[in-house]
C-alpha atoms as a PDB file:
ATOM      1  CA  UNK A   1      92.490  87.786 121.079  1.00  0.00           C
ATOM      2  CA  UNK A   2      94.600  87.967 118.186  1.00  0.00           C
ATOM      3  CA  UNK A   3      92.872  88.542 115.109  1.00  0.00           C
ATOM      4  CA  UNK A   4      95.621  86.685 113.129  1.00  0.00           C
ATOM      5  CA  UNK A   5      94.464  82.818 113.276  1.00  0.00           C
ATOM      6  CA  UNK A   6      95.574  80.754 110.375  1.00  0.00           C
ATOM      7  CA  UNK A   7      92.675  78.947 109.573  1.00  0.00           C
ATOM      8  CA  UNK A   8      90.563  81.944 109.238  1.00  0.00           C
ATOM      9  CA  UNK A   9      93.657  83.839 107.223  1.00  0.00           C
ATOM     10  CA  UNK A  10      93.245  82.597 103.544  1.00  0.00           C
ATOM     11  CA  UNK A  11      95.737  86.027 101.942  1.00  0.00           C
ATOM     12  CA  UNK A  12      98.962  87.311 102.888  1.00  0.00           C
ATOM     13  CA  UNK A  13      99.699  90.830 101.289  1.00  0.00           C
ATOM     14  CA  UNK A  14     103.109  92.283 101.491  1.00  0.00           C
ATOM     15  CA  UNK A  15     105.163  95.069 101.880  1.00  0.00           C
ATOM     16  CA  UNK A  16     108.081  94.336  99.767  1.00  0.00           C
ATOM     17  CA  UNK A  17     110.920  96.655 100.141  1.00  0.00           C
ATOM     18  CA  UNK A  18     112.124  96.016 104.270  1.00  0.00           C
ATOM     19  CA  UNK A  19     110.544  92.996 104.244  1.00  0.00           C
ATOM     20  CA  UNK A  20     111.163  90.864 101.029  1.00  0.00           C
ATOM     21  CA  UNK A  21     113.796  92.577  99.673  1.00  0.00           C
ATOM     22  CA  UNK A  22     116.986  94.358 101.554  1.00  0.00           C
ATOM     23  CA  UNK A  23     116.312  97.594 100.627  1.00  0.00           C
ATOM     24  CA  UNK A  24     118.377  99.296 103.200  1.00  0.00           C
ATOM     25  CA  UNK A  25     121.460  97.443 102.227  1.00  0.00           C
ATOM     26  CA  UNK A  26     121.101  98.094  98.582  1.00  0.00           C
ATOM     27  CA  UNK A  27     120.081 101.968  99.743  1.00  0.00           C
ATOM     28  CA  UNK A  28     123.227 101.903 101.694  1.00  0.00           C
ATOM     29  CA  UNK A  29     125.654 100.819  99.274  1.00  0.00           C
ATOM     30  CA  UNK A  30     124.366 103.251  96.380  1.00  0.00           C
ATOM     31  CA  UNK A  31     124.747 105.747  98.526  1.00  0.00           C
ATOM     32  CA  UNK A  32     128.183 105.377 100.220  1.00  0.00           C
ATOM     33  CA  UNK A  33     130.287 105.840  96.977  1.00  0.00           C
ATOM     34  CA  UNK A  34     128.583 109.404  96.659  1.00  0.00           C
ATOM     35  CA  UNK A  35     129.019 110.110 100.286  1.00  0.00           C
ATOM     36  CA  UNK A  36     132.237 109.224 100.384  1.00  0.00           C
ATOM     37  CA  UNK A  37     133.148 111.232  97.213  1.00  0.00           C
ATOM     38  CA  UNK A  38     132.246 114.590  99.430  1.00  0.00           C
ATOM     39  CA  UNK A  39     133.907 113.300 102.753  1.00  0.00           C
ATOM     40  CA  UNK A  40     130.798 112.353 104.732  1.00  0.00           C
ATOM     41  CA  UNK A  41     131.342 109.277 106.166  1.00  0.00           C
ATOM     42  CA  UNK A  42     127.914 108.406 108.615  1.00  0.00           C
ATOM     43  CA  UNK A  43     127.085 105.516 109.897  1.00  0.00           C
ATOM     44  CA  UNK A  44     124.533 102.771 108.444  1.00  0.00           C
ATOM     45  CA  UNK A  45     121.682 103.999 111.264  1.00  0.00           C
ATOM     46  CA  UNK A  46     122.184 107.490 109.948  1.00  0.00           C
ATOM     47  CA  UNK A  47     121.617 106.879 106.517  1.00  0.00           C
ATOM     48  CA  UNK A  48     118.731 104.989 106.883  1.00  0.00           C
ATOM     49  CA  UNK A  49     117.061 107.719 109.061  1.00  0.00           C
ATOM     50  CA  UNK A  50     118.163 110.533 107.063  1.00  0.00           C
ATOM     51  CA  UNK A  51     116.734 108.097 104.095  1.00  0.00           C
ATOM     52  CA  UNK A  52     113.097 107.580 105.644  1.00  0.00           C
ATOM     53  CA  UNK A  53     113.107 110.869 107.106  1.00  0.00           C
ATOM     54  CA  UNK A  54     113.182 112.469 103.376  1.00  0.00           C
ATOM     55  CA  UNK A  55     111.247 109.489 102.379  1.00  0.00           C
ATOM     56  CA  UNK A  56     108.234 110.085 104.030  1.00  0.00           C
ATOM     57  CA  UNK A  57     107.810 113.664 103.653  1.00  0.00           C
ATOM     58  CA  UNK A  58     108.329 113.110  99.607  1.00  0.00           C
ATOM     59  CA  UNK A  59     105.409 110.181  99.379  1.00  0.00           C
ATOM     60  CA  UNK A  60     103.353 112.977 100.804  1.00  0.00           C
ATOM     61  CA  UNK A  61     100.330 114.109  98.437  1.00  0.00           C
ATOM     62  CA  UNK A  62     100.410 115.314  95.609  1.00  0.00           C
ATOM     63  CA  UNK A  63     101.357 112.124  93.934  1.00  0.00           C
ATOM     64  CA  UNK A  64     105.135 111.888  92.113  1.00  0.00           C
ATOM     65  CA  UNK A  65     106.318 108.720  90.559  1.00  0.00           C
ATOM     66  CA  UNK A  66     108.868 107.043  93.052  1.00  0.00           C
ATOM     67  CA  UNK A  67     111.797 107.590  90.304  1.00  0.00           C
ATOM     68  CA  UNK A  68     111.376 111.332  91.437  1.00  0.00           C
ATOM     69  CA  UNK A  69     110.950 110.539  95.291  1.00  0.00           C
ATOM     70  CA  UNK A  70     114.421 108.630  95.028  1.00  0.00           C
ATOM     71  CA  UNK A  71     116.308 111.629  92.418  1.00  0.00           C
ATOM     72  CA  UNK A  72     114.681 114.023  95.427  1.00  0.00           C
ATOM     73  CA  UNK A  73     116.016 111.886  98.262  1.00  0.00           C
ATOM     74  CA  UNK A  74     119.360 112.267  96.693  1.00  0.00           C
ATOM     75  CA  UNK A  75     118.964 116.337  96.871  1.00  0.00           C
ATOM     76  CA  UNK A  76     118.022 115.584  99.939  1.00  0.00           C
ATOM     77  CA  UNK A  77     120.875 114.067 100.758  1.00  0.00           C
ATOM     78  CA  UNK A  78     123.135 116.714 100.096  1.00  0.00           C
ATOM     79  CA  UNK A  79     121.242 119.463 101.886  1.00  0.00           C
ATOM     80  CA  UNK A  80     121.719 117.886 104.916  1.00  0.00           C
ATOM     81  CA  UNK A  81     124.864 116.564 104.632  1.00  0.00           C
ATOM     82  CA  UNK A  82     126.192 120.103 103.135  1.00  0.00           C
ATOM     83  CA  UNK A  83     127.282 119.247  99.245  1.00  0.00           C
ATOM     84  CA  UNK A  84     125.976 120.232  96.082  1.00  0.00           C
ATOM     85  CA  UNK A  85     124.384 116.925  94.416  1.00  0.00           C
ATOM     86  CA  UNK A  86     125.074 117.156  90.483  1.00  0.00           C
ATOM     87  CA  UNK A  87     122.160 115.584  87.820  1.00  0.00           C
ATOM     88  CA  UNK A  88     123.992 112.972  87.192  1.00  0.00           C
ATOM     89  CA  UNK A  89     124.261 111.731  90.510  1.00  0.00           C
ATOM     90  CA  UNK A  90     120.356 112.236  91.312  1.00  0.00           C
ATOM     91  CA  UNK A  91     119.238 108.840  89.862  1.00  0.00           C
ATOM     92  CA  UNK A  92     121.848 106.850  91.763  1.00  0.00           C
ATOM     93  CA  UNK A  93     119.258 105.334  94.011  1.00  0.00           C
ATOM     94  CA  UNK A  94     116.690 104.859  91.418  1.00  0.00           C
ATOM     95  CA  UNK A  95     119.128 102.934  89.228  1.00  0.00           C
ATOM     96  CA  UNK A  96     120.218 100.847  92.145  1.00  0.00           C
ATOM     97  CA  UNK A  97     116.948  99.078  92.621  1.00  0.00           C
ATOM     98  CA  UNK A  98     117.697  96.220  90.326  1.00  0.00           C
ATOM     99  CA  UNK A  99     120.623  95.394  92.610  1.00  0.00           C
ATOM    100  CA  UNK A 100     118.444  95.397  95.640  1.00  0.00           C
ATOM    101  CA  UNK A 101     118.745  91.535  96.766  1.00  0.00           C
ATOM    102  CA  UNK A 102     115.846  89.580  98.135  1.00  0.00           C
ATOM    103  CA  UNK A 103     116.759  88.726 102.293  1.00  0.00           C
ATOM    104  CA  UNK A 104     117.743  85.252 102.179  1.00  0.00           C
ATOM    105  CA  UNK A 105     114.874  83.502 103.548  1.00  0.00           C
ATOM    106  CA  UNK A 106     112.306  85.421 101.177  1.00  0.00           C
ATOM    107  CA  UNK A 107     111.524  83.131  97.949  1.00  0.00           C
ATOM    108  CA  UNK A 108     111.725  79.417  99.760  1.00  0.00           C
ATOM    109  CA  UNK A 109     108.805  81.482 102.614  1.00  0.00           C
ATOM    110  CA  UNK A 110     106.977  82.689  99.718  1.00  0.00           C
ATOM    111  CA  UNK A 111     107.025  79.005  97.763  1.00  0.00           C
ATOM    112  CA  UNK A 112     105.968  77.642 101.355  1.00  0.00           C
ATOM    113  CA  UNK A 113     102.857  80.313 101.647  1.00  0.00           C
ATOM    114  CA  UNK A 114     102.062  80.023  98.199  1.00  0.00           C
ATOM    115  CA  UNK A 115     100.648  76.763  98.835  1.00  0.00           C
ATOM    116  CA  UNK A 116      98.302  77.545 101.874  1.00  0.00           C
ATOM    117  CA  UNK A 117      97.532  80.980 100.645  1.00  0.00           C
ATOM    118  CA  UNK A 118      96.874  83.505  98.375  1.00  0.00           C
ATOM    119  CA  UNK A 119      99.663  86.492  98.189  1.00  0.00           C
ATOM    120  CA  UNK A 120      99.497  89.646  97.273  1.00  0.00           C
ATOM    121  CA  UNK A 121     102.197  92.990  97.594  1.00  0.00           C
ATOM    122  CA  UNK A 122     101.132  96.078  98.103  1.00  0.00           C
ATOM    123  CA  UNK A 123     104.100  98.400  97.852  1.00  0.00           C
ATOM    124  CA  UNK A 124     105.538 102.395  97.378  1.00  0.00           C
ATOM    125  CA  UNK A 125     107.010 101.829  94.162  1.00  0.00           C
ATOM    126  CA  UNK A 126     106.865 102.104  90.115  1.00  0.00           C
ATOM    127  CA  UNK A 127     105.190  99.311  88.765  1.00  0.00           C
ATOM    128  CA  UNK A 128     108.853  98.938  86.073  1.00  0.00           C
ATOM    129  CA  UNK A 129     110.985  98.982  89.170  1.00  0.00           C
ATOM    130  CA  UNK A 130     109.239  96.375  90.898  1.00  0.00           C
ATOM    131  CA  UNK A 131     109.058  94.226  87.589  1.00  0.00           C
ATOM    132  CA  UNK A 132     112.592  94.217  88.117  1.00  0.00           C
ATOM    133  CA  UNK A 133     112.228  92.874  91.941  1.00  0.00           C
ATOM    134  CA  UNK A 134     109.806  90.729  91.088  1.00  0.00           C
ATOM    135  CA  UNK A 135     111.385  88.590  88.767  1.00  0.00           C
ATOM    136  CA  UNK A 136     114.121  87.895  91.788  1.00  0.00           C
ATOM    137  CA  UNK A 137     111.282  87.197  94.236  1.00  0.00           C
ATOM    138  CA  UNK A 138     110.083  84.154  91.912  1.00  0.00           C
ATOM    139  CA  UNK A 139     106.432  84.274  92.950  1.00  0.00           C
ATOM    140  CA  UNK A 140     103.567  83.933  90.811  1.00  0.00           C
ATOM    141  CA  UNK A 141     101.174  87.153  93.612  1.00  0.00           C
ATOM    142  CA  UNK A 142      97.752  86.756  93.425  1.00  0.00           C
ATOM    143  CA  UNK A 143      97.685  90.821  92.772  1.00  0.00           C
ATOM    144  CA  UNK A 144     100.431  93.902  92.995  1.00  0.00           C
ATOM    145  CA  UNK A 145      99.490  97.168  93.722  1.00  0.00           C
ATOM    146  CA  UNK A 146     102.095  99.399  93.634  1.00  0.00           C
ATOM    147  CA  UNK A 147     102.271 103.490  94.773  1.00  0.00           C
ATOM    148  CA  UNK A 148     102.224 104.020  90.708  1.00  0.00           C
ATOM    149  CA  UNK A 149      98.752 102.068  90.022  1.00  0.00           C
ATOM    150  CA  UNK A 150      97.134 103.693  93.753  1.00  0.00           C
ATOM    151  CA  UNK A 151      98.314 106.877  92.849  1.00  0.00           C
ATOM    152  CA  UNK A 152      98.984 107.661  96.844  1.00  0.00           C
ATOM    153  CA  UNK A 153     101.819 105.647  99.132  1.00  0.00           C
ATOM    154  CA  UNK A 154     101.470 103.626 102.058  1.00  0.00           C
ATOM    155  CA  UNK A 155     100.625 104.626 105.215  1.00  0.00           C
ATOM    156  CA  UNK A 156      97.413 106.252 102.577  1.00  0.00           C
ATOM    157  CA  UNK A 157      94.729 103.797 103.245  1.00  0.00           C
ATOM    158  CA  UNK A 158      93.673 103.977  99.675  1.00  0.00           C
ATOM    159  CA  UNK A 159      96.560 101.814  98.458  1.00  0.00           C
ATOM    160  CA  UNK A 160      95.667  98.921 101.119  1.00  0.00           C
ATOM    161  CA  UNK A 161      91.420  99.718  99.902  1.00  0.00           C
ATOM    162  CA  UNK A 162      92.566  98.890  96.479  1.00  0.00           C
ATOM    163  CA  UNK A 163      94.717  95.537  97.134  1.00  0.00           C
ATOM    164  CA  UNK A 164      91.571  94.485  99.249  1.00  0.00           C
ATOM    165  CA  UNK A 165      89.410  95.332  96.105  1.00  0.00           C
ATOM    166  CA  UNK A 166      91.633  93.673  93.439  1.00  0.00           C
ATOM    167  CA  UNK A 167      91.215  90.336  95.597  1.00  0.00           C
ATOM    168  CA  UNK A 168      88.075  90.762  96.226  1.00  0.00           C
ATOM    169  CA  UNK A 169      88.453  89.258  99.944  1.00  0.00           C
ATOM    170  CA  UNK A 170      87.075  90.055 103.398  1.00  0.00           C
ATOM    171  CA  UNK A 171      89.665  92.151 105.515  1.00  0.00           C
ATOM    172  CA  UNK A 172      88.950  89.490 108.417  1.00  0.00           C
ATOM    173  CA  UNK A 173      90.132  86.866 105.906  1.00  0.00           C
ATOM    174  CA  UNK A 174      93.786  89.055 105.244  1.00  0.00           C
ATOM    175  CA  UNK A 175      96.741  89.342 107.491  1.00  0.00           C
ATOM    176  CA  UNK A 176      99.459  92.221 106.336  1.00  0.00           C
ATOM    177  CA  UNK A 177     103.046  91.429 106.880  1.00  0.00           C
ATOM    178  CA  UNK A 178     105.123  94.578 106.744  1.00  0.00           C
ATOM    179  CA  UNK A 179     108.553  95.235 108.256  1.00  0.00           C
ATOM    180  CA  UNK A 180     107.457  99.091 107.589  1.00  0.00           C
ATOM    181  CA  UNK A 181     106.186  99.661 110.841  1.00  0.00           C
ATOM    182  CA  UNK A 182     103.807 102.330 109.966  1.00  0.00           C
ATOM    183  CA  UNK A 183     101.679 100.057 107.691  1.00  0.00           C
ATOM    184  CA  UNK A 184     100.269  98.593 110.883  1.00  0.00           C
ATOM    185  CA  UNK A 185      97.933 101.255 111.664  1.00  0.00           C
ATOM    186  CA  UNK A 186      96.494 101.412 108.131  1.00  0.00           C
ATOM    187  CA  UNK A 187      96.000  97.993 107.803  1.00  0.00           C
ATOM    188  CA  UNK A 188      94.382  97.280 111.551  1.00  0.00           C
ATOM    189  CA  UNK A 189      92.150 100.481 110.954  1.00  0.00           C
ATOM    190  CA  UNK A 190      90.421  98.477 108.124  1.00  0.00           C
ATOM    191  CA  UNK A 191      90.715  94.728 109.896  1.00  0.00           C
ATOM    192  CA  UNK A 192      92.832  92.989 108.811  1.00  0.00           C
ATOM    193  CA  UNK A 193      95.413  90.779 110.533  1.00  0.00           C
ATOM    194  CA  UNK A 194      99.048  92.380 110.777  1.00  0.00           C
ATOM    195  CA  UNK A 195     102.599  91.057 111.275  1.00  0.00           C
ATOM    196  CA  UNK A 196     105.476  93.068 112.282  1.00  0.00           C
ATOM    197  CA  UNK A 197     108.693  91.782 110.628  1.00  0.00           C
ATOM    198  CA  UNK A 198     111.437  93.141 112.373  1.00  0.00           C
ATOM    199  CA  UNK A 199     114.324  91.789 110.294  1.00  0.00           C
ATOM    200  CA  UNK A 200     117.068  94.668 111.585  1.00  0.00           C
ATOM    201  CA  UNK A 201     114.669  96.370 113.852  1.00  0.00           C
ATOM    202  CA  UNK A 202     115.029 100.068 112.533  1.00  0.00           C
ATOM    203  CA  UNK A 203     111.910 100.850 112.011  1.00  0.00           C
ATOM    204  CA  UNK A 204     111.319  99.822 115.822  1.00  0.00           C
ATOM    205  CA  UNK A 205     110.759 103.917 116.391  1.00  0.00           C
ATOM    206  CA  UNK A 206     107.658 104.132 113.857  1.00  0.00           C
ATOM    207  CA  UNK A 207     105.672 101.248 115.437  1.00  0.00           C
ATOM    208  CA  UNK A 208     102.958 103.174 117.507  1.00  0.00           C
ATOM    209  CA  UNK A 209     100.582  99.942 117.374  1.00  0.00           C
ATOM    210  CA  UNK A 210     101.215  96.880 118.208  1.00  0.00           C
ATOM    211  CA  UNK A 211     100.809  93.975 115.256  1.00  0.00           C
ATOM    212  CA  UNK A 212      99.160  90.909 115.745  1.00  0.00           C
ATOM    213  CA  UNK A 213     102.192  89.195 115.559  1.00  0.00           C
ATOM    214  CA  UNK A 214     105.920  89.938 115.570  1.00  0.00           C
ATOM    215  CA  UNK A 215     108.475  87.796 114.055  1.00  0.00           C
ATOM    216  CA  UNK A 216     112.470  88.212 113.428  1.00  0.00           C
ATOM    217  CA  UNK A 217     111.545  87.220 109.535  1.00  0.00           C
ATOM    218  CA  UNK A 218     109.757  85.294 107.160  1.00  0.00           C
ATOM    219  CA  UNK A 219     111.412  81.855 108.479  1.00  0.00           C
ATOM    220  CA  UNK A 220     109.609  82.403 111.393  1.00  0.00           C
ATOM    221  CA  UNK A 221     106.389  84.015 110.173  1.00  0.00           C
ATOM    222  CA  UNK A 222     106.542  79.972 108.541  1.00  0.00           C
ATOM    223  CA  UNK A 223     106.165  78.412 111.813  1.00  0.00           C
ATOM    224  CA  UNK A 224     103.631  81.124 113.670  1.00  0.00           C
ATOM    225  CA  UNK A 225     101.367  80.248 110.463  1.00  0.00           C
ATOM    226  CA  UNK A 226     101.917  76.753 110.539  1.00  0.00           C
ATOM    227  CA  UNK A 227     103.768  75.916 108.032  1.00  0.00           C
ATOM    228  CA  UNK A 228     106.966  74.223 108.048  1.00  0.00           C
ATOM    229  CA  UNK A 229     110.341  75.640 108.290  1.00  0.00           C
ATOM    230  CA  UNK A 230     112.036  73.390 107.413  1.00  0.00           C
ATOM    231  CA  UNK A 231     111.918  74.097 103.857  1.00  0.00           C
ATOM    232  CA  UNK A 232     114.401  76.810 103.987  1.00  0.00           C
END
């Protein structure tokens, strides 16, 4: 039986990069311009990889702000690609984040959810750089815990221990909606509900536990949670 039943659910808690906001596309077109300027020309899938690839092996302990995860993904970048990366070009991504566009079905979901339940985000980031992607997500969250305030990055099940402590709610009473499909372990191992957002499906390759729930996006994550869709 699927632990995710609305009327027991009374919080949502979020990954927010993937799954409220397009990170990949705003990754994507930070990085092309740089790319291009040393001939590389790979495609969208690649970049990505390459991205969480470097990504994950950075958020490793011991903790670094996320400003130097994204100046050493850059680095990265150019090691495997084969070009020298200059200084000036290693905050590229970091200074992209504020163009980093919510998807478009993100703030009328969250308005929706916002009246049946409490929301939260728990996400790998610097609590200024999400200040910036909060103001375009337009919701007043119950809590944020970010990477920065944890001091350790998701999959770490300390980040997701400290969202559940800030709201001071029953993991039975919490479902997780991630499109980062590693979160679902963490988040299952200490009960709570999860739901796989698969928006472009990339992450397909790191899901190695099935959610409670998957859903194309947050328009339909609406209707499995009965609430109605037609708002967006």
């Amino acid at each position: 039986m699927s632990r995710l039943d609305p009327a027991r659910i009374t919080t949502l808690t979020f990954d927010c990069y993937g799954t409220l906001i397009d990170w990949e596309a705003g990754a994507i077109g930070a990085l092309r311009p740089l790319l291009a300027r040393h001939g590389v020309a790979p495609s969208d899938d690649e970049i990505i990889t390459v991205f969480q690839t470097l990504d994950a092996a950075l958020c490793q302990p011991p903790y670094k702000t996320y400003r130097t995860v994204l100046a050493e993904v850059v680095e990265g970048f150019g090691r495997h690609f084969g070009f020298p990366v200059q200084p000036a070009d290693r905050n590229v991504l970091a200074a992209s984040v504020p163009s980093w566009k919510p998807f478009p079905d993100t703030v009328a979901a969250l308005r929706a959810l916002k009246t049946r339940f409490r929301l939260a985000v728990i996400s790998n980031i610097d609590d200024d750089l999400f200040a910036v992607s909060a103001r375009q997500l337009e919701a007043p969250f119950d809590a944020v815990v970010t990477a920065e305030q944890a001091r350790c990055y998701k999959p770490h099940l300390a980040i997701f221990e400290e969202a559940l402590r800030r709201l001071g709610e029953a993991p039975s009473a919490v479902a997780h909606i991630a499109e980062g499909a590693g979160e679902i372990v963490p988040a299952r191992r200490l009960g709570c509900a999860t739901a796989w957002v698969r928006r472009n499906g990339r992450s397909a390759r790191l899901l190695s536990e099935a959610p409670d729930l998957q859903v194309p996006d947050l328009r339909s994550l609406l209707g499995a949670l009965g609430s109605e869709p037609r708002i967006i």
